[in-house]
Every structure is written in structure tokens, then in C-alpha cells.
PDB file of N, CA and C in Angstrom:
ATOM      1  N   UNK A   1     122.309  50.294 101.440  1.00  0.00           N
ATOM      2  CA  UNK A   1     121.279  50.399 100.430  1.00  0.00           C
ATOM      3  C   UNK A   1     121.917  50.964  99.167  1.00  0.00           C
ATOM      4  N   UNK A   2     121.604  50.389  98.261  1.00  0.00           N
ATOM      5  CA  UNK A   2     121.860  50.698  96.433  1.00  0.00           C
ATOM      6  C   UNK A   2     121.096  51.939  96.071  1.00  0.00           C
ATOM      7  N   UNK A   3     121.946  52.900  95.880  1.00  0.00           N
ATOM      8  CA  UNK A   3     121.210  53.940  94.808  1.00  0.00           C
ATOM      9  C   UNK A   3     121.107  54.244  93.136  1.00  0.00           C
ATOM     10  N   UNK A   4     119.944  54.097  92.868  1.00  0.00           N
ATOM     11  CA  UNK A   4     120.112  54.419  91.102  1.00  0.00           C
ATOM     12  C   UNK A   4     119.217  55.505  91.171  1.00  0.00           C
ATOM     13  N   UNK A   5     119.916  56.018  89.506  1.00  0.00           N
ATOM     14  CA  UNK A   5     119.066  56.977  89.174  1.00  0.00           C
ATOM     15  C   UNK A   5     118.582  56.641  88.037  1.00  0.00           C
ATOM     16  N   UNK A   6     117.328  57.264  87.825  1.00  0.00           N
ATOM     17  CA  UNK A   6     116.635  56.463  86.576  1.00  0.00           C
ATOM     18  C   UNK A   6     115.942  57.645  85.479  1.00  0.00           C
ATOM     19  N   UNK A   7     115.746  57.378  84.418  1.00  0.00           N
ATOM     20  CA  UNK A   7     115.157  58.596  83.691  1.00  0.00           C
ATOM     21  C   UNK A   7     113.399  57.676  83.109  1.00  0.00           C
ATOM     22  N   UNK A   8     112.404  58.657  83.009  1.00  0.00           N
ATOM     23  CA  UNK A   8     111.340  58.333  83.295  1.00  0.00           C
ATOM     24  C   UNK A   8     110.565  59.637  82.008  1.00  0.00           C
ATOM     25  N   UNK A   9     109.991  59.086  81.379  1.00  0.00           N
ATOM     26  CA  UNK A   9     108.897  60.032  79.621  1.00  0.00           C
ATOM     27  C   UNK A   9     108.413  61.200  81.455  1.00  0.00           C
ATOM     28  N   UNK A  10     108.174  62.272  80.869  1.00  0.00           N
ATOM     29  CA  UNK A  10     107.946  63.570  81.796  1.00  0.00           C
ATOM     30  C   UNK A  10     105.768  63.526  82.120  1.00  0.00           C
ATOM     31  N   UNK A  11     105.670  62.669  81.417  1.00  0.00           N
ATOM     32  CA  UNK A  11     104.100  62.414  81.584  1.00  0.00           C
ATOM     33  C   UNK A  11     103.614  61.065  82.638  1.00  0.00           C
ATOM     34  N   UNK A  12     105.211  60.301  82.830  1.00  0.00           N
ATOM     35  CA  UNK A  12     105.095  59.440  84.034  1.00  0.00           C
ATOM     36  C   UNK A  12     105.487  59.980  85.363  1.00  0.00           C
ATOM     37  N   UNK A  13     106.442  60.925  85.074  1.00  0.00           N
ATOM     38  CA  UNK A  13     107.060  61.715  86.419  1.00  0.00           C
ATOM     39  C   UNK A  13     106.049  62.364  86.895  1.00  0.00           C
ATOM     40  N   UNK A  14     105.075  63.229  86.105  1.00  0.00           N
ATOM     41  CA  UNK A  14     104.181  63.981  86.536  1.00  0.00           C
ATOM     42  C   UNK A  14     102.739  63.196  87.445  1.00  0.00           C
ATOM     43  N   UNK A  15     102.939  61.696  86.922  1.00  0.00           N
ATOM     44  CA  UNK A  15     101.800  61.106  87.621  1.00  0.00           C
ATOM     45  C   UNK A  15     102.159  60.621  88.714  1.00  0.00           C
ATOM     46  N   UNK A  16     104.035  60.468  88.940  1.00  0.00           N
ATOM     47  CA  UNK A  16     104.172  60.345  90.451  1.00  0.00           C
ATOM     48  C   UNK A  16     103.759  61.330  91.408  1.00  0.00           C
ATOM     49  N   UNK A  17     104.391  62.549  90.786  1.00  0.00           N
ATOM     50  CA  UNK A  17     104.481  63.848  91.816  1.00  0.00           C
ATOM     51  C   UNK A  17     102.764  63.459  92.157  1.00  0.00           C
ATOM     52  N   UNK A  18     101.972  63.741  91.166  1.00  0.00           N
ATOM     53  CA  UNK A  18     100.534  63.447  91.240  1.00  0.00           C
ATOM     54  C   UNK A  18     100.326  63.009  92.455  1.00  0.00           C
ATOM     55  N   UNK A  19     101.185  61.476  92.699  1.00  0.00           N
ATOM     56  CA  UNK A  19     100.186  60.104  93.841  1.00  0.00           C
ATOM     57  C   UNK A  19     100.946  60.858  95.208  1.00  0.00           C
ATOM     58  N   UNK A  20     101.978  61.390  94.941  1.00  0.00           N
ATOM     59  CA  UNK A  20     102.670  61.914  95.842  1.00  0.00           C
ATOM     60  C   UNK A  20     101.364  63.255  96.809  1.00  0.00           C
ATOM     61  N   UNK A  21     101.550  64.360  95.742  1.00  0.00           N
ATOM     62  CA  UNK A  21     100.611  65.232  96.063  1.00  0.00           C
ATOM     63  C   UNK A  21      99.548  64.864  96.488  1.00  0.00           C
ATOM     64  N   UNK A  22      98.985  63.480  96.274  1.00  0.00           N
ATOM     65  CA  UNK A  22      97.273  63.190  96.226  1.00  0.00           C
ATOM     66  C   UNK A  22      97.395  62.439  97.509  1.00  0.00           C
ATOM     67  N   UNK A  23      98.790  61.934  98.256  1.00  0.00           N
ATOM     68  CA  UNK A  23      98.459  61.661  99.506  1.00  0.00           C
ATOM     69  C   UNK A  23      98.730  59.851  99.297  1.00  0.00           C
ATOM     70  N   UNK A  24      99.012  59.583  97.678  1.00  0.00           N
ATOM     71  CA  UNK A  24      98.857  57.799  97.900  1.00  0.00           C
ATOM     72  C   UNK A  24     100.299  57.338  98.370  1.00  0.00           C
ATOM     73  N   UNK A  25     101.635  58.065  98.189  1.00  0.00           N
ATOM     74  CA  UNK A  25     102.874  57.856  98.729  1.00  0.00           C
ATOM     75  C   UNK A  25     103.341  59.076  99.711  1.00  0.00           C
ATOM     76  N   UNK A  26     104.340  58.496 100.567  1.00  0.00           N
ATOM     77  CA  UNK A  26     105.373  59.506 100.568  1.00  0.00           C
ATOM     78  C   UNK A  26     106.174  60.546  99.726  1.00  0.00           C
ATOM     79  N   UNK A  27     106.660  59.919  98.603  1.00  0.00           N
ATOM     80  CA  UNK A  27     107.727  60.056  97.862  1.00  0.00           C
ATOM     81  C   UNK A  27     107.949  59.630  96.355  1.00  0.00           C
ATOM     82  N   UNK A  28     108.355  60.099  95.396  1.00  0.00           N
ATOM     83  CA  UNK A  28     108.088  59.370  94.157  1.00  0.00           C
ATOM     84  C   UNK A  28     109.212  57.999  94.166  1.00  0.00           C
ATOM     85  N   UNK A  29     110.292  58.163  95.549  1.00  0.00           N
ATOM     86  CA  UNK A  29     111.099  56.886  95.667  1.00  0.00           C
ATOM     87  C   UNK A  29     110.367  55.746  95.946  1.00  0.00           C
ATOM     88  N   UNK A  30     109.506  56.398  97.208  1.00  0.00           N
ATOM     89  CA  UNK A  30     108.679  55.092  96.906  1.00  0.00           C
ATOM     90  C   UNK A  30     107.913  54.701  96.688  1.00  0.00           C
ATOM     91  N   UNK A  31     107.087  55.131  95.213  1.00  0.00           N
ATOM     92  CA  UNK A  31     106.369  54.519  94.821  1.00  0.00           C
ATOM     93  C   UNK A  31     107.453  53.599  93.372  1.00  0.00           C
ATOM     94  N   UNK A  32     108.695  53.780  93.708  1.00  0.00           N
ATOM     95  CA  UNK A  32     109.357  53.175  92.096  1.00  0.00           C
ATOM     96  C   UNK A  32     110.278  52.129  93.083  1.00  0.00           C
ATOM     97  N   UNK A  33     109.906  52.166  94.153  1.00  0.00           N
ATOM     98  CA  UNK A  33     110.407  50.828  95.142  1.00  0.00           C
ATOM     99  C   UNK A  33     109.017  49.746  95.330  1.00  0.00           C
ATOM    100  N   UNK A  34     107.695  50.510  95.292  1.00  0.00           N
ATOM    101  CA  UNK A  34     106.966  50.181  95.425  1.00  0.00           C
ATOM    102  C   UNK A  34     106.445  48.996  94.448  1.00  0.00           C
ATOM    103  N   UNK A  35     106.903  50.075  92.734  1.00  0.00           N
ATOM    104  CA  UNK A  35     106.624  49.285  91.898  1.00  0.00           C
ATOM    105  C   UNK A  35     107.647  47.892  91.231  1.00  0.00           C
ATOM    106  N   UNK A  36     108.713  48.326  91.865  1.00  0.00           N
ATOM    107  CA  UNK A  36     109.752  47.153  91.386  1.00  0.00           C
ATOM    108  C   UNK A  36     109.588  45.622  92.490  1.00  0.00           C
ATOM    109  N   UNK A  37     109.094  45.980  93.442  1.00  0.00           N
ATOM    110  CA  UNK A  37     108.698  44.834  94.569  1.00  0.00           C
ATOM    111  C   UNK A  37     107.545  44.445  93.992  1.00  0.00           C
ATOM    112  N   UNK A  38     106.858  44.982  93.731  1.00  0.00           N
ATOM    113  CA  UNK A  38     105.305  44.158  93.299  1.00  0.00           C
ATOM    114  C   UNK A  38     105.640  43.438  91.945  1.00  0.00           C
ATOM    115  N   UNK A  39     106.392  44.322  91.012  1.00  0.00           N
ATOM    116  CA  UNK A  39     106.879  43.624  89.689  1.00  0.00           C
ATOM    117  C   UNK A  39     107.306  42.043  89.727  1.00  0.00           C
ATOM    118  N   UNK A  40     108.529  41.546  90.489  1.00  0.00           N
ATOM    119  CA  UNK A  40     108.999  40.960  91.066  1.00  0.00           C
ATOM    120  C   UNK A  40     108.206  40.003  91.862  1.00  0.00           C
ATOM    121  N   UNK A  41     107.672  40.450  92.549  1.00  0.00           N
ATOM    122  CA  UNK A  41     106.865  39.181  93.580  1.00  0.00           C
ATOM    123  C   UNK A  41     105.605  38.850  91.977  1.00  0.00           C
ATOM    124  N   UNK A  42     105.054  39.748  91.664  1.00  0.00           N
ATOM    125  CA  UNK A  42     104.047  39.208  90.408  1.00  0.00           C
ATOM    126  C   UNK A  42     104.560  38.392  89.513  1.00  0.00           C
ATOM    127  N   UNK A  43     105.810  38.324  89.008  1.00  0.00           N
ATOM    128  CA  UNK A  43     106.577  38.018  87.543  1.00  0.00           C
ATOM    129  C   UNK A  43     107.529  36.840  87.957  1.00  0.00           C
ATOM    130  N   UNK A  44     108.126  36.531  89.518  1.00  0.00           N
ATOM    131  CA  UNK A  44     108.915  35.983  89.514  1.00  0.00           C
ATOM    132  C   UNK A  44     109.322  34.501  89.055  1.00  0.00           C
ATOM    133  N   UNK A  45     108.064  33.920  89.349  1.00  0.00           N
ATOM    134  CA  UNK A  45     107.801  32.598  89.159  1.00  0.00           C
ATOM    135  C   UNK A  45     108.001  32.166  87.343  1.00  0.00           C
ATOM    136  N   UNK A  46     107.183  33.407  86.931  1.00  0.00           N
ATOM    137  CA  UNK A  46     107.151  33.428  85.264  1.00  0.00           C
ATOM    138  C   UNK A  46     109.141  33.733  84.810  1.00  0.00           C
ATOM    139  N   UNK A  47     109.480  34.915  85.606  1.00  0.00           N
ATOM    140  CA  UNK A  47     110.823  34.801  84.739  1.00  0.00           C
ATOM    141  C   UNK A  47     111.637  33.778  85.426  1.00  0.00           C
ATOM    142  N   UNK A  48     111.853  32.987  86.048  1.00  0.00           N
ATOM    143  CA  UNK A  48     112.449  31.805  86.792  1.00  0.00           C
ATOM    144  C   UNK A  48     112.262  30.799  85.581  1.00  0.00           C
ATOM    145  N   UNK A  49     111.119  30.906  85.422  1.00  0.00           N
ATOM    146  CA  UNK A  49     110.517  29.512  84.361  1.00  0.00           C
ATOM    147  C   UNK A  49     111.135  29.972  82.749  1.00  0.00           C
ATOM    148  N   UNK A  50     111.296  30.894  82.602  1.00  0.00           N
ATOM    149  CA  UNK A  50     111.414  31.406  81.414  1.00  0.00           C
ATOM    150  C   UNK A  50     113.412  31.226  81.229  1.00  0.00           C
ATOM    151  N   UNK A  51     113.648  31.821  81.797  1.00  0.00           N
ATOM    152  CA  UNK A  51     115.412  31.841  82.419  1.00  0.00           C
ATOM    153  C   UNK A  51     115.654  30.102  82.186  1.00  0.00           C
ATOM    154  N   UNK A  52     114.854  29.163  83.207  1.00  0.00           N
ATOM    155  CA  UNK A  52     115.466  28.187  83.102  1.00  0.00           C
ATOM    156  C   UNK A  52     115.037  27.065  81.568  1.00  0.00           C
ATOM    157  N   UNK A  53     113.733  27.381  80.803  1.00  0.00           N
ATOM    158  CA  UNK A  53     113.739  27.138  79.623  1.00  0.00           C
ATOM    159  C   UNK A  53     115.087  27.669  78.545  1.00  0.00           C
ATOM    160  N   UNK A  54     115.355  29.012  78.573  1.00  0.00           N
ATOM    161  CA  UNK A  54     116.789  29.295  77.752  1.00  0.00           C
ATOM    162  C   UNK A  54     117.515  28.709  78.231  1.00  0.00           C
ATOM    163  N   UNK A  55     118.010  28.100  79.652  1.00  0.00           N
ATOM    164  CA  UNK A  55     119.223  27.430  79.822  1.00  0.00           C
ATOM    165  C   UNK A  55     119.370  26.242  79.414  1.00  0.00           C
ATOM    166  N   UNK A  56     118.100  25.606  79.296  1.00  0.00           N
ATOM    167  CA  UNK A  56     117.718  23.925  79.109  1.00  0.00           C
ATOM    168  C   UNK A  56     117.887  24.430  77.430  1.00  0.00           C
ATOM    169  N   UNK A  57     117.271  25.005  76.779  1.00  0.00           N
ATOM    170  CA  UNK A  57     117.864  25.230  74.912  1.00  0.00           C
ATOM    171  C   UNK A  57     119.091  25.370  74.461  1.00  0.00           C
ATOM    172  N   UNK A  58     119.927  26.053  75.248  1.00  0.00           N
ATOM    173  CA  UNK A  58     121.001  26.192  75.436  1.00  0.00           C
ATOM    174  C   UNK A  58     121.725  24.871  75.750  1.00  0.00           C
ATOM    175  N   UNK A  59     121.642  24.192  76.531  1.00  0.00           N
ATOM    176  CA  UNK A  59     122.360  23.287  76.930  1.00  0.00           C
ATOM    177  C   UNK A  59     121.966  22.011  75.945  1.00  0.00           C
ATOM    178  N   UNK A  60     120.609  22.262  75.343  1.00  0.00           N
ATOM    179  CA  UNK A  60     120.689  21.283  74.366  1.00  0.00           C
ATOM    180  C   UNK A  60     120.834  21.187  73.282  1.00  0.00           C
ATOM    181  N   UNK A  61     121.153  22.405  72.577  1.00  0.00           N
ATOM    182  CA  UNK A  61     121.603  22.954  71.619  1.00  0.00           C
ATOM    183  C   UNK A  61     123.552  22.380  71.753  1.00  0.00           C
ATOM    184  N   UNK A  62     124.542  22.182  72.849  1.00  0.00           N
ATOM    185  CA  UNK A  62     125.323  22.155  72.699  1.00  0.00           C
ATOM    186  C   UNK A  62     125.959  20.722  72.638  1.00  0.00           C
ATOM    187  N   UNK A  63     124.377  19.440  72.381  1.00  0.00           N
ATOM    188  CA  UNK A  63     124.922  18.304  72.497  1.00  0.00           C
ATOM    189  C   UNK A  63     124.811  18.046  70.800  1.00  0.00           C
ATOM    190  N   UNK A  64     125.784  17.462  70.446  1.00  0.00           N
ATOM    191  CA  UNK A  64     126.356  17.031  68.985  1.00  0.00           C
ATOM    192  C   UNK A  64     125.228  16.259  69.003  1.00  0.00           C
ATOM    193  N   UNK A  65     124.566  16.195  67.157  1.00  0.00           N
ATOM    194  CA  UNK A  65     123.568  15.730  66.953  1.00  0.00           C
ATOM    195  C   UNK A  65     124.043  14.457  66.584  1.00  0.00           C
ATOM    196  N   UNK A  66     123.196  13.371  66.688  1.00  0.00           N
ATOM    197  CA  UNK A  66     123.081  12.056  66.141  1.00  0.00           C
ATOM    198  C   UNK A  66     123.725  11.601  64.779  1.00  0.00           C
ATOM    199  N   UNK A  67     123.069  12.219  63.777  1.00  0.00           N
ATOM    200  CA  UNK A  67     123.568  12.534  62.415  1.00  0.00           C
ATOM    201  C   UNK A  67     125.203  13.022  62.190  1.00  0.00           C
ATOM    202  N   UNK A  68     126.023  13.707  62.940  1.00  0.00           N
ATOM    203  CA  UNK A  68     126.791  13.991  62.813  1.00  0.00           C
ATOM    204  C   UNK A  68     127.706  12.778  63.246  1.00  0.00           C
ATOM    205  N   UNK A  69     127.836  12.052  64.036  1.00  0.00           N
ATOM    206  CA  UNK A  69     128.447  10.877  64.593  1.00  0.00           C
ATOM    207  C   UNK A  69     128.246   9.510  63.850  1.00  0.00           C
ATOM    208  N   UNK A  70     127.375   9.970  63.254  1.00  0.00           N
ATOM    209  CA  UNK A  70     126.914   8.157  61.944  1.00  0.00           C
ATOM    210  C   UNK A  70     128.472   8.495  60.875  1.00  0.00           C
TER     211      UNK A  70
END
């Protein structure tokens, strides 16, 4: 398993300890495992689509234009 460490505004840290204290996690680890899996399964489809639009601009951006070959 990968460890990072991350820095977090002190008014978000405090709302982990919060869910922590209040019984909704274990741990403030995992609720920032919690939130990067849901991120991900929510977004993935969108940044896949998005990723492969820049590659397709990209790649057509690198074919010599028409005009230039007359």
C-alpha cells in the first residue's frame, strides 16, 4: 500500500476529526480514502472522455494543414 501525506485549510481537518468523533468513520484516513474512491468512480467516465478529447486535438493539431501543401 502507497502512503501520502497531504496538507488540508485547518477548517477541513477539523470537520474530519468532527465525522471521526461523531462516529461516521474510523479515521480521518478513511474518510480521504473514502473520498478519493467515490471521486473516481463519480468522475471517471467524465475524465476518460475529457483525456481522450485532448489527445484527439492534439493529434489533430499535428496533421499539416491543406493550405500549406498547395
Amino acid at each position: 500500500m502507497t502512503s501520502l501525506q497531504i496538507e488540508m485549510p485547518n477548517h477541513l481537518a477539523a470537520t474530519l476529526q468532527q465525522m471521526v468523533q461523531n462516529g461516521w468513520f474510523q479515521t480521518e484516513q478513511e474518510i480521504v480514502r473514502f473520498a478519493l474512491v467515490e471521486f473516481i468512480r463519480r468522475h471517471q467516465a467524465e475524465l476518460t472522455e475529457q483525456f481522450q478529447r485532448e489527445d484527439i486535438a492534439w493529434a489533430l493539431s499535428q496533421i499539416p494543414s491543406q493550405q500549406s501543401q498547395a
